[in-house]
Protein backbone atom coordinates (compact mmCIF):
# COMPACT_ATOMS: atom_id res chain seq x y z
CA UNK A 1 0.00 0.00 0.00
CA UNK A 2 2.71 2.30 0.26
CA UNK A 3 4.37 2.14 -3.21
CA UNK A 4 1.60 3.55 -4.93
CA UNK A 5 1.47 6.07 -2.41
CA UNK A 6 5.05 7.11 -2.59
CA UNK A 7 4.92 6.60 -6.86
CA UNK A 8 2.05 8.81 -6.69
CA UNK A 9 4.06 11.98 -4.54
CA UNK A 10 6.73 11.31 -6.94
CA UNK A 11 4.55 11.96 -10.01
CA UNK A 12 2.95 14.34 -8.14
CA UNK A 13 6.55 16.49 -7.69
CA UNK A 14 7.56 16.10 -10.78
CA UNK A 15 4.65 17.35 -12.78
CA UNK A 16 4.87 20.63 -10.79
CA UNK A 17 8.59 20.59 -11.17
CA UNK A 18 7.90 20.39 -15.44
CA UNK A 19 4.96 22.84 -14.75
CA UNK A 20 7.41 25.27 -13.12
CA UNK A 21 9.82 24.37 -16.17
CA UNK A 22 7.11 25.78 -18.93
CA UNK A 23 5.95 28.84 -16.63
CA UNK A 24 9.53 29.87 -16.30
CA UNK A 25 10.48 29.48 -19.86
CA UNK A 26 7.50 31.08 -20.79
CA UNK A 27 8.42 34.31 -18.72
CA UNK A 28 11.91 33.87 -19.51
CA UNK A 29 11.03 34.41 -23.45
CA UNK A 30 8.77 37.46 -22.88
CA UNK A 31 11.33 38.83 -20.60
CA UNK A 32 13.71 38.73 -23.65
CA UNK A 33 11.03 39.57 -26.14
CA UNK A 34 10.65 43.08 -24.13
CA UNK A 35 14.83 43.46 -23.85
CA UNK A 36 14.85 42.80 -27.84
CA UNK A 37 12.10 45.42 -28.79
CA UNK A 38 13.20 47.79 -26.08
CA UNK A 39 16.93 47.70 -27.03
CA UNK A 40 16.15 47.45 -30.86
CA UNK A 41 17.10 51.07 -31.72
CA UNK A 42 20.64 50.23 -30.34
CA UNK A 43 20.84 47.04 -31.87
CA UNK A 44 19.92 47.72 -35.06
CA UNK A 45 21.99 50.73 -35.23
CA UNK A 46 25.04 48.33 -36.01
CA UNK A 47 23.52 47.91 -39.24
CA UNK A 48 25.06 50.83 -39.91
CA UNK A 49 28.68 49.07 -39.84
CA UNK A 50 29.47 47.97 -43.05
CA UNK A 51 29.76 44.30 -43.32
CA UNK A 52 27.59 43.44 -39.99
CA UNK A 53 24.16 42.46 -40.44
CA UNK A 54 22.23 43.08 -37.14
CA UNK A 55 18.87 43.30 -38.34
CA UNK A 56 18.77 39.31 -38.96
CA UNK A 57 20.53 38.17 -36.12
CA UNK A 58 17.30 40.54 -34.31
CA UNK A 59 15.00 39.19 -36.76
CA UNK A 60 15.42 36.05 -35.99
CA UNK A 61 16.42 35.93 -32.35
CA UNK A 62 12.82 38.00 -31.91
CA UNK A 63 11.05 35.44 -33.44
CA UNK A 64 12.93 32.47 -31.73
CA UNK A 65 11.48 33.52 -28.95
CA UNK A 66 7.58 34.81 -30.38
CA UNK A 67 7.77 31.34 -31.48
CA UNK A 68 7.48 29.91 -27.77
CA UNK A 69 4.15 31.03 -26.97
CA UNK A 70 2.25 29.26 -29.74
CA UNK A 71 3.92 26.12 -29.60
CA UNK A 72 3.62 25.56 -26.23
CA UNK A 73 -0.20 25.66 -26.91
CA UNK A 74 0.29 24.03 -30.04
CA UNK A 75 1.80 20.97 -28.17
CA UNK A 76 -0.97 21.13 -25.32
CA UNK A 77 -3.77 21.32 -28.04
CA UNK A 78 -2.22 18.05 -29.61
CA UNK A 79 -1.44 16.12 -26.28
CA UNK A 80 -5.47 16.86 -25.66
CA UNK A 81 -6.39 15.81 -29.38
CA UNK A 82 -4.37 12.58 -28.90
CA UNK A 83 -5.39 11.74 -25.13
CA UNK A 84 -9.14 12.25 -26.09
CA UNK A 85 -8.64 10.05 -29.06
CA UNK A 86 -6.92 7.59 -26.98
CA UNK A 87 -9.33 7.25 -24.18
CA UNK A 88 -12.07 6.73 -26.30
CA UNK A 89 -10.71 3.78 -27.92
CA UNK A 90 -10.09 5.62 -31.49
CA UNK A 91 -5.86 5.02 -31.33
CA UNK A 92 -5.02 1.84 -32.67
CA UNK A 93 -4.15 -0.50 -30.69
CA UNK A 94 -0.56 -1.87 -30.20
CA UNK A 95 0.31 -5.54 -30.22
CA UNK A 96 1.12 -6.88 -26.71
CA UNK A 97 -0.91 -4.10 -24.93
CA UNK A 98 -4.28 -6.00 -25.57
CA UNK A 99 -4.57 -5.60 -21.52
CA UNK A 100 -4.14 -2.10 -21.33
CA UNK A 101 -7.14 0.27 -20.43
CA UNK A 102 -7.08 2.81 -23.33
CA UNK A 103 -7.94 5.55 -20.94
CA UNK A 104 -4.78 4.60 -19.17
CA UNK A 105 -3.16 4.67 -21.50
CA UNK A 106 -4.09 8.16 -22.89
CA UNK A 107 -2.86 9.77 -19.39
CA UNK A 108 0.89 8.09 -20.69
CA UNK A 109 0.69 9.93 -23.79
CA UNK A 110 -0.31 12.92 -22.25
CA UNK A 111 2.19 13.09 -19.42
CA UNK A 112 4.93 12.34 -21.82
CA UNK A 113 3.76 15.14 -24.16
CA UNK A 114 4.18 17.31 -21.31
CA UNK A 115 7.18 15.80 -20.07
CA UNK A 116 8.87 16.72 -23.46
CA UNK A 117 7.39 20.09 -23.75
CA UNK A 118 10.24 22.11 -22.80
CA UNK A 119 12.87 20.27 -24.56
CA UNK A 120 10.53 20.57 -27.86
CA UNK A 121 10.16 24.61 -27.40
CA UNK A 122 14.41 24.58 -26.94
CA UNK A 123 14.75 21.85 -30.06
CA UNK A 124 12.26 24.93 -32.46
CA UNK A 125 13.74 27.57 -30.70
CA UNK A 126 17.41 26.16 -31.66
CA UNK A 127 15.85 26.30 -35.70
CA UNK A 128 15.12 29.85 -35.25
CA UNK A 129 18.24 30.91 -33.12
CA UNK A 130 21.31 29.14 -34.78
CA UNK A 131 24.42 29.48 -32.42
CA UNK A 132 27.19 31.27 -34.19
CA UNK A 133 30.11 29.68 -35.53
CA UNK A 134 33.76 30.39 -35.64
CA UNK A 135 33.40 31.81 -39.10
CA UNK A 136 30.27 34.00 -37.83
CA UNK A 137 32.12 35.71 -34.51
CA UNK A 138 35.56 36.57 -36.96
CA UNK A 139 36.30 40.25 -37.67
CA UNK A 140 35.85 41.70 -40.98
């Protein structure tokens, strides 16, 4: 009776550790999105060096992080598609998991969706926001 207990507080924890992990990189990215737009004027007057191009590093670091915000619904919108589907008995069924309840089974996919949410939003954001190379950082 007391490893179910003690699985359950461990779940428990470590859904509102992930939930904190979202909320902060949520506030994290408007924090940045408010630096960017605020400090844009001094940015983007390096543009006026020749051979520097500011305005797309700005470009896209700005939308690296605009990005965030509708893929972290995006990814909670399809972890609710795909658990609703799943608990009604709609996903196909896997071989060797004839036993499994498929509304069980629908709270796995769903906690693993949200499990990988932050390392999804870093993965896009990494698309967007490119880290610069040795080539990029050398002087003109």
């Amino acid at each position: 009776a007391l490893v179910p207990l003690v699985l359950g507080v461990l779940i428990w924890f470590s859904l509102v550790f992930v939930f904190f992990r979202i909320f902060l990189l949520l506030i994290n990215s408007y924090i940045k999105i408010l630096l960017a737009i605020i400090l844009s004027p001094i940015y983007l007057l390096f543009e006026a060096v020749p051979g520097q191009s500011a305005f797309t590093n700005w470009i896209k670091g700005l939308a690296g992080e605009l990005i965030t915000f509708p893929l972290v619904v995006g990814i909670f919108v399809l972890g609710t598609i795909i658990v609703d589907s799943a608990s009604s008995g709609n996903l196909v069924q896997f071989p060797f998991m004839v036993g499994i309840d498929p509304k069980n089974f629908g709270y796995v996919i769903g906690m693993m969706l949200f499990f990988m949410t932050p390392d999804l939003v870093k993965a896009v954001r990494q698309i967007f926001i490119p880290k610069p190379g040795i080539l990029d950082q050398a002087g003109p």
